[in-house]
C-alpha atoms as a PDB file:
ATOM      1  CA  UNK A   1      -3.628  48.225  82.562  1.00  0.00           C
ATOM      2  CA  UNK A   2      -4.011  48.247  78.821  1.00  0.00           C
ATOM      3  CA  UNK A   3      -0.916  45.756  78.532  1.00  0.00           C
ATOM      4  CA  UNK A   4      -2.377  43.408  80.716  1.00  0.00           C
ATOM      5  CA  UNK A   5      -5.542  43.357  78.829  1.00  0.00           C
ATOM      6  CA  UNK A   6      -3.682  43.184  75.461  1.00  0.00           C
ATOM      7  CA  UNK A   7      -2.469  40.394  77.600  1.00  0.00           C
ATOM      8  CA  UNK A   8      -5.252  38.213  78.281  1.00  0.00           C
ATOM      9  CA  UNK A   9      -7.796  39.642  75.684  1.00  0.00           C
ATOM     10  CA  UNK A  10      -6.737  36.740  73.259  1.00  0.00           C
ATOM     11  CA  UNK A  11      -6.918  33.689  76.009  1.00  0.00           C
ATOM     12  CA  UNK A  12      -9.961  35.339  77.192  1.00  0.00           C
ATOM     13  CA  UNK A  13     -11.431  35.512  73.816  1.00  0.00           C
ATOM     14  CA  UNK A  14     -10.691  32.073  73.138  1.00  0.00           C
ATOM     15  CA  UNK A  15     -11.985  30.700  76.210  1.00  0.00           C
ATOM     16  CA  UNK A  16     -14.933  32.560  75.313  1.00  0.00           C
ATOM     17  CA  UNK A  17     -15.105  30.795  71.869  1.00  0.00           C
ATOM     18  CA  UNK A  18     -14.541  27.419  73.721  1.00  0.00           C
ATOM     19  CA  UNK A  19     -17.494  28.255  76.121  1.00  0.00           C
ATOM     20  CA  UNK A  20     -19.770  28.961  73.731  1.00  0.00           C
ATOM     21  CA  UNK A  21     -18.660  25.891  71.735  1.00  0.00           C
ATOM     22  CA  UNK A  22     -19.020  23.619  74.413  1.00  0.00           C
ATOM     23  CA  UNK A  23     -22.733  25.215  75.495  1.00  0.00           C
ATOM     24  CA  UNK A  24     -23.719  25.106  71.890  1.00  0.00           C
ATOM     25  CA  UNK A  25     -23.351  21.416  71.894  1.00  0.00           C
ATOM     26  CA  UNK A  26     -24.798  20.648  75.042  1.00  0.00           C
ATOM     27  CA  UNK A  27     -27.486  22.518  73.929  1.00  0.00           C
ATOM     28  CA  UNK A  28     -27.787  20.944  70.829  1.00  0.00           C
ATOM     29  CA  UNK A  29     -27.697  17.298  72.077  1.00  0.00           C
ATOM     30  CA  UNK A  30     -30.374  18.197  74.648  1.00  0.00           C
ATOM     31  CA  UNK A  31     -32.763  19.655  71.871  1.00  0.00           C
ATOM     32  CA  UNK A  32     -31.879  16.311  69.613  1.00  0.00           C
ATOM     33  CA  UNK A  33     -32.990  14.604  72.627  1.00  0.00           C
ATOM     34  CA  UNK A  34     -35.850  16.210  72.924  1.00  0.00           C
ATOM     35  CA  UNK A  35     -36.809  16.129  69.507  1.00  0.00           C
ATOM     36  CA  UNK A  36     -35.746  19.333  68.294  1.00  0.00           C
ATOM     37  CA  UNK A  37     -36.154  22.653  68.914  1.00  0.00           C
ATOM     38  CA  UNK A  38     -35.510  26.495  66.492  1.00  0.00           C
ATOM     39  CA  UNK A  39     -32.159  27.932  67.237  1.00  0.00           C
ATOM     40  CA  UNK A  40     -31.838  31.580  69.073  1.00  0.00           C
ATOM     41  CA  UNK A  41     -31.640  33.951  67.054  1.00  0.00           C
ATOM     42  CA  UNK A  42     -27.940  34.802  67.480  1.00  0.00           C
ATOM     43  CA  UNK A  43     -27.219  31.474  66.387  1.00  0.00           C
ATOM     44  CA  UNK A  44     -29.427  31.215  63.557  1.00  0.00           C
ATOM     45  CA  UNK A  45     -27.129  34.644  62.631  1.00  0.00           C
ATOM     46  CA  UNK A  46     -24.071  32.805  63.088  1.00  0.00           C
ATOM     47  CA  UNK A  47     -25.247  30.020  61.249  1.00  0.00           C
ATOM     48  CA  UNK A  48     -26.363  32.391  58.177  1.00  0.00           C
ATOM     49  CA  UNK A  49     -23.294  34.022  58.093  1.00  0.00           C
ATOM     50  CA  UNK A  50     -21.171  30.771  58.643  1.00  0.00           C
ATOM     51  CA  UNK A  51     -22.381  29.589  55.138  1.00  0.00           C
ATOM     52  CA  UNK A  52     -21.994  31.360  52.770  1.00  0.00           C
ATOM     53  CA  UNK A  53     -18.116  32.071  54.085  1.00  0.00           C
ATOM     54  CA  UNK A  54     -17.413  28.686  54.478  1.00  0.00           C
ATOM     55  CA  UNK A  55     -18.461  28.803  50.963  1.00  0.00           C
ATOM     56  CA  UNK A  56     -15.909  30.944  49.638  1.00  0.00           C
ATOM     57  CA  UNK A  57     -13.269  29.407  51.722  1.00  0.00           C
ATOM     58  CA  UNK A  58     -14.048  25.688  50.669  1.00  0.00           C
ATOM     59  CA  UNK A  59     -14.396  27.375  46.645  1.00  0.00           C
ATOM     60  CA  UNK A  60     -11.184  27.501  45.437  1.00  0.00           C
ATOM     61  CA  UNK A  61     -10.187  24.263  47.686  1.00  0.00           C
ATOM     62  CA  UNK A  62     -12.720  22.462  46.106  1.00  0.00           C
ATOM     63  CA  UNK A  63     -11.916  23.879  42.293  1.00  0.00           C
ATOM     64  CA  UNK A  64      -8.079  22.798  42.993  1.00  0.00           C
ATOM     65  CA  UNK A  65      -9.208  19.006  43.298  1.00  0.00           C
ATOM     66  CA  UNK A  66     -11.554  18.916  40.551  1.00  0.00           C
ATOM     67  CA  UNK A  67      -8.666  20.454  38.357  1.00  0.00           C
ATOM     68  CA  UNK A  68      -6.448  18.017  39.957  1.00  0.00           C
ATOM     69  CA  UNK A  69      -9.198  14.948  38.956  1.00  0.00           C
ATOM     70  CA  UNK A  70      -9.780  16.582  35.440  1.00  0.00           C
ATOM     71  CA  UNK A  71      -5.207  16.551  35.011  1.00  0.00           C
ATOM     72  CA  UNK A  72      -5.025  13.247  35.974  1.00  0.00           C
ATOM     73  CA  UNK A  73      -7.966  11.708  34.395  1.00  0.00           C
ATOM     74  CA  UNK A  74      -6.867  13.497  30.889  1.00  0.00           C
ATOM     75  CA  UNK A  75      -3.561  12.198  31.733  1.00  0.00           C
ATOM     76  CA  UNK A  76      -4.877   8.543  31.981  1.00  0.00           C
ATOM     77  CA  UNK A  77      -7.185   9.614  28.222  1.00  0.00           C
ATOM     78  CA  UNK A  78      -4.106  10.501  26.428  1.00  0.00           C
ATOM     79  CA  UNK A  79      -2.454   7.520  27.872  1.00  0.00           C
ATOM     80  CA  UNK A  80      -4.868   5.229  26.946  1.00  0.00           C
ATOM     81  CA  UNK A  81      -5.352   7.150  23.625  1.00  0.00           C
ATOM     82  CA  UNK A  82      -1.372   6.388  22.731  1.00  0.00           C
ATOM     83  CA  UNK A  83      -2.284   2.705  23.223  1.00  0.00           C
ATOM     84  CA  UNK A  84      -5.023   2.393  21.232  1.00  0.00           C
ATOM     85  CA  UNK A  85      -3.192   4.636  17.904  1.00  0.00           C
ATOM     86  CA  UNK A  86      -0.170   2.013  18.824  1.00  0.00           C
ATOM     87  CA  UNK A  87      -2.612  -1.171  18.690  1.00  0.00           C
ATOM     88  CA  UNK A  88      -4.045   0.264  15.407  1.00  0.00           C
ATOM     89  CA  UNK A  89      -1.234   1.026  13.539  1.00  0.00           C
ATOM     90  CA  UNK A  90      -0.155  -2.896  14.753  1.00  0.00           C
ATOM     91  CA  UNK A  91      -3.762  -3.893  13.384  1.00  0.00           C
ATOM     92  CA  UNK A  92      -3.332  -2.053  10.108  1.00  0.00           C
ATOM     93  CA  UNK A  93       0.542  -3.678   9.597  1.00  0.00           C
ATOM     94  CA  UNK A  94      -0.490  -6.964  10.042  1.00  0.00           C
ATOM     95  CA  UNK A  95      -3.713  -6.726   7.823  1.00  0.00           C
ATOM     96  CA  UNK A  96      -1.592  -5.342   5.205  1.00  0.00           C
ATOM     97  CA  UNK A  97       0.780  -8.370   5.549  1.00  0.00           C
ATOM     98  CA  UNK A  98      -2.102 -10.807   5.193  1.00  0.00           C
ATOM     99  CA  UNK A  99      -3.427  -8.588   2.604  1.00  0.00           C
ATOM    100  CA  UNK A 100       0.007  -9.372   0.290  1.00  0.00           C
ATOM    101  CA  UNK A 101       0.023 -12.756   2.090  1.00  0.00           C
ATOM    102  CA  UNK A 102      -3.340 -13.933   0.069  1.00  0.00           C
ATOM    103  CA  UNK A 103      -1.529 -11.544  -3.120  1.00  0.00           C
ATOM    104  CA  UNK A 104       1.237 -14.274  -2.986  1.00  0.00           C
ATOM    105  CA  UNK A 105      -1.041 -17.174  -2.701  1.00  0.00           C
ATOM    106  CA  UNK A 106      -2.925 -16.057  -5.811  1.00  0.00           C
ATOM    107  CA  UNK A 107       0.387 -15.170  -7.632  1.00  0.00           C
ATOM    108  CA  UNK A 108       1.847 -19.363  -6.814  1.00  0.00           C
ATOM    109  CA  UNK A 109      -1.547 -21.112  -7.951  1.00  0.00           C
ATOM    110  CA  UNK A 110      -1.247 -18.700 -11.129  1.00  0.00           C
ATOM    111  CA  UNK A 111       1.989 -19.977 -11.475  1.00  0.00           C
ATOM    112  CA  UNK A 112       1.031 -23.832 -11.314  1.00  0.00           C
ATOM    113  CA  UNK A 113      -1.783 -23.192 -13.074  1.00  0.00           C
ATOM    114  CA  UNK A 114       0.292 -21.621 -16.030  1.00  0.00           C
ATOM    115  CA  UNK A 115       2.964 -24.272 -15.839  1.00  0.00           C
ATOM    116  CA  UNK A 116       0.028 -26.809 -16.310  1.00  0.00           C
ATOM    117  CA  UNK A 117      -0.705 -25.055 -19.290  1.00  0.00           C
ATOM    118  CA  UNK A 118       2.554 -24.163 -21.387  1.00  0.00           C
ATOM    119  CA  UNK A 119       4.083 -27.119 -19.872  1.00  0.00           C
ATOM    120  CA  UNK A 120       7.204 -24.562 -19.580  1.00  0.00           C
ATOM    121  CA  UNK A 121       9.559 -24.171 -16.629  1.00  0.00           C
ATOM    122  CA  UNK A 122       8.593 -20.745 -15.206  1.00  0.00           C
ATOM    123  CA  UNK A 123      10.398 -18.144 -13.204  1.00  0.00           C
ATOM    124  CA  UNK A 124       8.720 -16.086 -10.497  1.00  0.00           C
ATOM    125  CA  UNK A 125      10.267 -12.313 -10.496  1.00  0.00           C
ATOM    126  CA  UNK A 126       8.991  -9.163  -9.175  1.00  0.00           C
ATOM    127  CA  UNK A 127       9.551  -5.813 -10.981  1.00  0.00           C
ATOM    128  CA  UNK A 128      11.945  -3.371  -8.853  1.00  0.00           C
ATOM    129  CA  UNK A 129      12.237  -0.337 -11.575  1.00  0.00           C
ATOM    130  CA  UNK A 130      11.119   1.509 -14.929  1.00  0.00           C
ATOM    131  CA  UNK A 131      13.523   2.036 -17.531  1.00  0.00           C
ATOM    132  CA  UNK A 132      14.888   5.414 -16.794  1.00  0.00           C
ATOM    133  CA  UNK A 133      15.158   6.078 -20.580  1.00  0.00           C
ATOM    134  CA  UNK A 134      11.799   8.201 -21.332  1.00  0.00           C
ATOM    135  CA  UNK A 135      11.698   7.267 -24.406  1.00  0.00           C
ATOM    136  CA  UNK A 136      12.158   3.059 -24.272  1.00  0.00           C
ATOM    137  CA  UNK A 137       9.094   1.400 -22.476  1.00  0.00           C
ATOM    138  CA  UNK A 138      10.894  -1.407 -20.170  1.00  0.00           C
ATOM    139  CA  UNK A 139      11.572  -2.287 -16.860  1.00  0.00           C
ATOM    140  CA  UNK A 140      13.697  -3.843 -14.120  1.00  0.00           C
ATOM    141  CA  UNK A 141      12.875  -7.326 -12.843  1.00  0.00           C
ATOM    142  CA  UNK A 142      15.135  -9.146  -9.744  1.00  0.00           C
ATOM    143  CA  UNK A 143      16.006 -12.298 -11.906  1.00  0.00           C
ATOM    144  CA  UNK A 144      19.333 -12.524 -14.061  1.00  0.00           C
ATOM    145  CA  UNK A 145      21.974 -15.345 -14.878  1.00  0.00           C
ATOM    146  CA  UNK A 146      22.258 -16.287 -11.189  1.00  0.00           C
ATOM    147  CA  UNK A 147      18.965 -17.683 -11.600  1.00  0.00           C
ATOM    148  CA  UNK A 148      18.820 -19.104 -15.251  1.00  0.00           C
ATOM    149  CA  UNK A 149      17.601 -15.846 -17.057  1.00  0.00           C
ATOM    150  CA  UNK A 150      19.131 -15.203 -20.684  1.00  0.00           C
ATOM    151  CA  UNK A 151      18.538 -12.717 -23.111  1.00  0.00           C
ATOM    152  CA  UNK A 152      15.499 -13.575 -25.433  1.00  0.00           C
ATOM    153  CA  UNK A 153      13.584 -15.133 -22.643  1.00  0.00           C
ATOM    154  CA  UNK A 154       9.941 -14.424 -22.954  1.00  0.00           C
ATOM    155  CA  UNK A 155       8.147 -12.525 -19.960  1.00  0.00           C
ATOM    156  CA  UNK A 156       4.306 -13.277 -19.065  1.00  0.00           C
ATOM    157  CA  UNK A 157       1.882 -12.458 -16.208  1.00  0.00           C
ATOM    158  CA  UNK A 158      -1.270 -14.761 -16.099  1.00  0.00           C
ATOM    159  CA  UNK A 159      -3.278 -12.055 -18.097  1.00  0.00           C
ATOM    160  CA  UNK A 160      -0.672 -11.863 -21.223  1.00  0.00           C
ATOM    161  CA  UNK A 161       2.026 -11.365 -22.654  1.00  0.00           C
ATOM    162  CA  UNK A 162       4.660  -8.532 -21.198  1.00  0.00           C
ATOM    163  CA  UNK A 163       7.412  -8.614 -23.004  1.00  0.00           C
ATOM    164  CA  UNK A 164      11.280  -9.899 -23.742  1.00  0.00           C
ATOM    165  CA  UNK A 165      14.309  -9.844 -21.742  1.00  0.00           C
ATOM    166  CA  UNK A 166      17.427  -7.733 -23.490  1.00  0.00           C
ATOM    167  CA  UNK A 167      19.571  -7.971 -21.247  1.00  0.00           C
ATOM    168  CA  UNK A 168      20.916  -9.412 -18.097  1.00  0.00           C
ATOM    169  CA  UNK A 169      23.652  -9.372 -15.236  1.00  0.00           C
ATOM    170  CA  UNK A 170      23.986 -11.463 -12.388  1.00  0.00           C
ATOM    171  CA  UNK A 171      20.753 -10.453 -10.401  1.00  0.00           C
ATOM    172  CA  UNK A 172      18.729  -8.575 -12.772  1.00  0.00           C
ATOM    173  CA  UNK A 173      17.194  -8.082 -15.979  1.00  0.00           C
ATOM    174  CA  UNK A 174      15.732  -5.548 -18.496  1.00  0.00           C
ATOM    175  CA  UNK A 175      12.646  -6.385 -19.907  1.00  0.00           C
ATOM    176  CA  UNK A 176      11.315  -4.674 -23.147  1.00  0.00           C
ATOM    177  CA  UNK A 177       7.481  -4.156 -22.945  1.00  0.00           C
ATOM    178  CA  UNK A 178       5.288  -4.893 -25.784  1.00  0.00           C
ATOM    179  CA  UNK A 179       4.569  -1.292 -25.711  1.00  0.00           C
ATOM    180  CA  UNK A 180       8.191  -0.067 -26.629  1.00  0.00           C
ATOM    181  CA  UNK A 181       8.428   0.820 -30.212  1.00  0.00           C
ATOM    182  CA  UNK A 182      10.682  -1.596 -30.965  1.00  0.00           C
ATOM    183  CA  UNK A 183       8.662  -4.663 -30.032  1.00  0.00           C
ATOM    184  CA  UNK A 184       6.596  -6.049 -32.682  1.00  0.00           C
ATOM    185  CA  UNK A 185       5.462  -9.791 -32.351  1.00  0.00           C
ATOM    186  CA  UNK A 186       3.158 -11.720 -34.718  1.00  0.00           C
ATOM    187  CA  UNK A 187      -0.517 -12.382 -33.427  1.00  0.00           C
ATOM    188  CA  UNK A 188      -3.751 -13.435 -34.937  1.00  0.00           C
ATOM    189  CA  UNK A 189      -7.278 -12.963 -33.966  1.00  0.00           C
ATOM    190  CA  UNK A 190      -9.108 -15.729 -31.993  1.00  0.00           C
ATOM    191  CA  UNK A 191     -12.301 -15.386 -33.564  1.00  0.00           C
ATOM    192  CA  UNK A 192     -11.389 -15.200 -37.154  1.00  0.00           C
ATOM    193  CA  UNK A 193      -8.231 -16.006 -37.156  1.00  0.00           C
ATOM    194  CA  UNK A 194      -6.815 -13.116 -39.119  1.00  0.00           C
ATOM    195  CA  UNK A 195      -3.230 -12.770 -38.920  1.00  0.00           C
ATOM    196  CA  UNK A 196      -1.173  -9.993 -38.755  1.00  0.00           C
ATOM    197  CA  UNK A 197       1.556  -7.900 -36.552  1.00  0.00           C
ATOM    198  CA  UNK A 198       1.277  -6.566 -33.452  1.00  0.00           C
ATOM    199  CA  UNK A 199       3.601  -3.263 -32.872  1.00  0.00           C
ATOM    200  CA  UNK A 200       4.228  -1.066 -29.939  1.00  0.00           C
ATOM    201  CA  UNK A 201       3.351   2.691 -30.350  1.00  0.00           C
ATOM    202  CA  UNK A 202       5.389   4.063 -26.953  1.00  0.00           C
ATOM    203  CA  UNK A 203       2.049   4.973 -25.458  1.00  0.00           C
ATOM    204  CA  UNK A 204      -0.062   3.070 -23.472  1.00  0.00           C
ATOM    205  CA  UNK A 205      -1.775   1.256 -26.690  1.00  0.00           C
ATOM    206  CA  UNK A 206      -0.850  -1.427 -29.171  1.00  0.00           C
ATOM    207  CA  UNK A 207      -0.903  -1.502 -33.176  1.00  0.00           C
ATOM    208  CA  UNK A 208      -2.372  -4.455 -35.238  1.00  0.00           C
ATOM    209  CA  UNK A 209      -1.199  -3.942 -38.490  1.00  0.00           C
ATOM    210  CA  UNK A 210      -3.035  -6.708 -40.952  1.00  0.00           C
ATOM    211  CA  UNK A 211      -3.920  -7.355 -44.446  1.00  0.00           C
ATOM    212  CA  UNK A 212      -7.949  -5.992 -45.632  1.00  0.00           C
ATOM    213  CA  UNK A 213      -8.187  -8.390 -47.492  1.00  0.00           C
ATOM    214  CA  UNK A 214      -9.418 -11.866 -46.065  1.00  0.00           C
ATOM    215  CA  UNK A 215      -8.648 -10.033 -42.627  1.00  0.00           C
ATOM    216  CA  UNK A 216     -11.969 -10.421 -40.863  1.00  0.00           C
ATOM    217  CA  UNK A 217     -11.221  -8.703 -37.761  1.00  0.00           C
ATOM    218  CA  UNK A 218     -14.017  -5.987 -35.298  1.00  0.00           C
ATOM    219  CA  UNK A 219     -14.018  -4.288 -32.240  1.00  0.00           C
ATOM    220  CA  UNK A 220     -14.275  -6.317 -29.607  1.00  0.00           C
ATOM    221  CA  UNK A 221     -12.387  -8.659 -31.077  1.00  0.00           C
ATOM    222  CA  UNK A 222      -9.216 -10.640 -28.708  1.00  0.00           C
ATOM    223  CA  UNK A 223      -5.556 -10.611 -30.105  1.00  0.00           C
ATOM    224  CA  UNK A 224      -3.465 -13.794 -29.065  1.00  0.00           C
ATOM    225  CA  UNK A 225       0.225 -15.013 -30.511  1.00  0.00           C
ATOM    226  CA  UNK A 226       0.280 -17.299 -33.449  1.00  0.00           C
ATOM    227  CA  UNK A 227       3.475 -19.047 -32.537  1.00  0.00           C
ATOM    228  CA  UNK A 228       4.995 -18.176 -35.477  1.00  0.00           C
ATOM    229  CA  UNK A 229       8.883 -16.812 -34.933  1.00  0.00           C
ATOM    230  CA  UNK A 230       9.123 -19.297 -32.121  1.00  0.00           C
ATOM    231  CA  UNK A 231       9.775 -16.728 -29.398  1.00  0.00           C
ATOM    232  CA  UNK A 232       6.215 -16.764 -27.388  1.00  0.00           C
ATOM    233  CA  UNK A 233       4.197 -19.827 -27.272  1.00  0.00           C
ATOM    234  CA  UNK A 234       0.679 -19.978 -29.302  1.00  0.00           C
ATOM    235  CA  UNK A 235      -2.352 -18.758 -27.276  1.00  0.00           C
ATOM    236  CA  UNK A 236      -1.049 -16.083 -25.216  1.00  0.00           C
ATOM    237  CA  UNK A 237      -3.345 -12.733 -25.144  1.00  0.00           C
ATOM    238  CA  UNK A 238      -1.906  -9.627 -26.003  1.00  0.00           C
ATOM    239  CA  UNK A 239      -4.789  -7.512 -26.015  1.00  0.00           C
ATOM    240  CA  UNK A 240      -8.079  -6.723 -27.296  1.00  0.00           C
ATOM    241  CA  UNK A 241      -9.194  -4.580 -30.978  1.00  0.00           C
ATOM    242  CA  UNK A 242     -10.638  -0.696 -29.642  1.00  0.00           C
ATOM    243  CA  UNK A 243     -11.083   0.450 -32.821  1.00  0.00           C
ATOM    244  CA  UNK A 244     -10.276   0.537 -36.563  1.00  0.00           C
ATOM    245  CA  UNK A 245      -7.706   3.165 -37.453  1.00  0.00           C
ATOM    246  CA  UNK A 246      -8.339   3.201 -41.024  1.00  0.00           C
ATOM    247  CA  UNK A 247     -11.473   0.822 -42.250  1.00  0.00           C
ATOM    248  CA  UNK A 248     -11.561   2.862 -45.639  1.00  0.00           C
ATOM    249  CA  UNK A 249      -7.728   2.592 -46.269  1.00  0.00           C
ATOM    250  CA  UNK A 250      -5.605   0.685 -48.732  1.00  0.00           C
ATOM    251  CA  UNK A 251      -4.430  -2.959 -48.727  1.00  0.00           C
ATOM    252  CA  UNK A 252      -3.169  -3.190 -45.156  1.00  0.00           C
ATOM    253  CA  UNK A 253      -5.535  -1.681 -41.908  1.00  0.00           C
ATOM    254  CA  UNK A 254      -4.409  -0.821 -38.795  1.00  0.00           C
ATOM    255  CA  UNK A 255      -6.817  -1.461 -35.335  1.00  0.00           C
ATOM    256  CA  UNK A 256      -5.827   0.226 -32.336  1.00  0.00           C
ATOM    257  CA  UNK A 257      -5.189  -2.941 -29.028  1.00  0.00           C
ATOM    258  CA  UNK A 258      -6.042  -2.377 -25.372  1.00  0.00           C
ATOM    259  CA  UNK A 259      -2.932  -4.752 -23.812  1.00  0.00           C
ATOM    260  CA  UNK A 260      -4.392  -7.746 -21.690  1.00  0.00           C
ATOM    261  CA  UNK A 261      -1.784  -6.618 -19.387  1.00  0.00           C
ATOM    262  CA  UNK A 262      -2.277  -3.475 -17.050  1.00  0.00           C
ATOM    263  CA  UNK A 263       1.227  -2.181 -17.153  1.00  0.00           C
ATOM    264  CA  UNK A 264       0.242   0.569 -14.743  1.00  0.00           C
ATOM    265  CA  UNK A 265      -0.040  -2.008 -12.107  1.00  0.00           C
ATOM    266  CA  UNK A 266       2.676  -4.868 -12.926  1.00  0.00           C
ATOM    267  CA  UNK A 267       4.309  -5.901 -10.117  1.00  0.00           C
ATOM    268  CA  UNK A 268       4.872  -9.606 -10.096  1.00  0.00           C
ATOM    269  CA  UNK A 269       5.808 -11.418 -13.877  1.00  0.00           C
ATOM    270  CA  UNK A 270       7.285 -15.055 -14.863  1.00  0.00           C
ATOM    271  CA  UNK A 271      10.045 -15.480 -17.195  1.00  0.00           C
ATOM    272  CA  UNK A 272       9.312 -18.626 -18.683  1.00  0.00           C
ATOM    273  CA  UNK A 273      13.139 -20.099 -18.947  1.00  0.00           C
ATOM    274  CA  UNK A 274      13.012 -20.763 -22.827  1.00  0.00           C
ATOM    275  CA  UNK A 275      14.551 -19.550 -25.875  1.00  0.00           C
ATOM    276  CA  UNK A 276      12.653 -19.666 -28.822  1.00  0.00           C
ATOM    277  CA  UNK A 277      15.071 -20.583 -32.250  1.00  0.00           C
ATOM    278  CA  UNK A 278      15.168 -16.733 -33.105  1.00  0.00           C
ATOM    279  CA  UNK A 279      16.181 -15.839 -30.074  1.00  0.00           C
ATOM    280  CA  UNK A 280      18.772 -18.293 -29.929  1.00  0.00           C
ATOM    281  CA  UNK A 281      20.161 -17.183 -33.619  1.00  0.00           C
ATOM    282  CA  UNK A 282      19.791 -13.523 -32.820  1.00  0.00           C
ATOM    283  CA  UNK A 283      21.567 -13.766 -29.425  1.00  0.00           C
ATOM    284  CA  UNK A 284      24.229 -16.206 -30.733  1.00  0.00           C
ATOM    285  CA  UNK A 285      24.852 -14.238 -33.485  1.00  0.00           C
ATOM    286  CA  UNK A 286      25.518 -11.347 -31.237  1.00  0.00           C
ATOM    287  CA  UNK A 287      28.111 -12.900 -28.912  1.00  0.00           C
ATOM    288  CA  UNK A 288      29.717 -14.598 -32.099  1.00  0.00           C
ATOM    289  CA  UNK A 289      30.267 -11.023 -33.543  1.00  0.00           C
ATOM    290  CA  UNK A 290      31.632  -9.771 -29.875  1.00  0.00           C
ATOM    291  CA  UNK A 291      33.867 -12.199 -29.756  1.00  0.00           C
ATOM    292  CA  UNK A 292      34.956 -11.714 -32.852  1.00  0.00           C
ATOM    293  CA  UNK A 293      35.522  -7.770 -32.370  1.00  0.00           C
ATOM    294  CA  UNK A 294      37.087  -8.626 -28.570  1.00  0.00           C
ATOM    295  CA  UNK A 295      39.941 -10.965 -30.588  1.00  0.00           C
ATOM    296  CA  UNK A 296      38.771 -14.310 -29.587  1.00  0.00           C
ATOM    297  CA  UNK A 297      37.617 -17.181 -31.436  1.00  0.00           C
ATOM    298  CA  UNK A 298      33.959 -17.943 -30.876  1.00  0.00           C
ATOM    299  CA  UNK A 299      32.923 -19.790 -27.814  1.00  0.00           C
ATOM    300  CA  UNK A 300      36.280 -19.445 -26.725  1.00  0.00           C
ATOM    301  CA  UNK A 301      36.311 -18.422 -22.909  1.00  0.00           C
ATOM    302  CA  UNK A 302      38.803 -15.032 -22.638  1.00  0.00           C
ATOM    303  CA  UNK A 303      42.054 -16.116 -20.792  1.00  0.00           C
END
């Protein structure tokens, strides 16, 4: 007996549970036909209790797909993020390439403009290194003999005067700045014309060493080359008179020159492709006395 109703206790049950199913419906179409009526109260038991546990059984169902939704819609945000950072770093490349694009442009009308002016054939260059030589002030340009460059050639930007060339090879040149201690070119004041010499200290400032007397020169004042030595053309600006270094001193003064040229920041210079007459002696005389010394007659090629 008990293993017969062990036997049929679960069909029964669920036939049972069908039953009631079934009646509950019927019953519930018949009161929505009839325009409603309050459940019985073990329904309106079974209907508390069904709640709250379907509740708890939908809960961590319904948690799973909004953790799905949140995966896949952070997915799609760091997605969409990676474009964007792509697309600005794009942005940001080509405005920089504009950016030098409009540098350029200024750079060739300088360049017209100078040759306008000096009337000089003029070599664009663009500085590649600093002298490695602490204590020389020069640097590396990407012009040499390939492209015309000699020794002695003077080197300008449209604000001034930069330096000289030393020394070549085939694709490059050393350039001695006006600030090296071993430049000194003659200058005169524009105002008063007051001559005098313009010398390089090794620091970031220029000497103008001039005669008191007649010299009628004052802060403010703008330092440009006379001409005179024939190795930079007349007019160029070297820099501008600071201060007096010694306005109580003997026969010759010394004013301390801010350079017209911001060294800090040189990047693009023209060597204008001629040699003054000084240049040409100095430089001449130099290869004369190497060949001599190498055991060839001069201007003789080697064999």
């Amino acid at each position: 007996m008990p293993d017969l109703l062990k036997r049929i206790g679960a069909p029964v049950l669920f036939g049972l549970l069908a039953l009631l199913a079934v009646v509950t419906m019927v019953s519930d179409r018949r009161s929505l036909a009839e325009g409603g009526r309050d459940l019985p109260w073990w329904q309106a038991i079974m209907l508390e209790i069904a709640v709250p546990v379907q509740d708890v059984v939908t809960a961590p169902v319904d948690g799973i797909r909004e953790m799905w939704a949140d995966y896949v819609a952070l997915r799609e945000v760091r997605a969409e993020n990676t474009r964007l950072h792509a697309r600005l770093a794009e942005l940001a490349e080509a405005n920089l390439q504009y950016r030098e694009a409009l540098v350029a442009s200024g750079h060739l009308q300088q360049v017209a403009a100078m040759r306008d002016d000096f009337e000089i054939p003029m070599l664009p260059a663009e500085v590649v290194g600093l002298d490695v030589m602490p204590w020389f002030r020069s640097v590396l340009v990407d012009r040499g003999k390939a492209h015309g460059v000699q020794a002695g050639n003077p080197v300008i930007t449209a604000e001034g005067v930069v330096g000289l060339v030393t020394a070549t090879s085939r694709h490059a040149a050393k350039t001695m700045l006006l600030l090296d201690r071993q430049s000194a070119i003659d200058g005169i004041v524009q105002r008063s014309r007051a001559r005098g010499i313009v010398r390089g200290r090794g620091t970031d400032q220029l000497a103008f060493e001039f005669v008191v007397r007649g010299g009628d020169v004052k802060v403010g004042d703008i330092v440009i080359t006379s001409g005179l030595g024939g190795v930079y053309p007349k007019g160029l600006r070297i820099g501008e008179v600071e201060h007096l270094l010694d306005p109580a001193g003997g026969l010759r003064q010394t004013a301390s020159l801010r350079p017209a040229v911001d060294y800090g920041r040189l990047e693009q210079i023209f060597v204008m492709m001629r040699r003054g007459p000084t240049m040409d002696l100095l430089y001449d005389s130099e290869a004369r006395a190497e060949s001599v010394e190498s055991g060839r007659a001069p201007g003789r090629p080697a064999s």
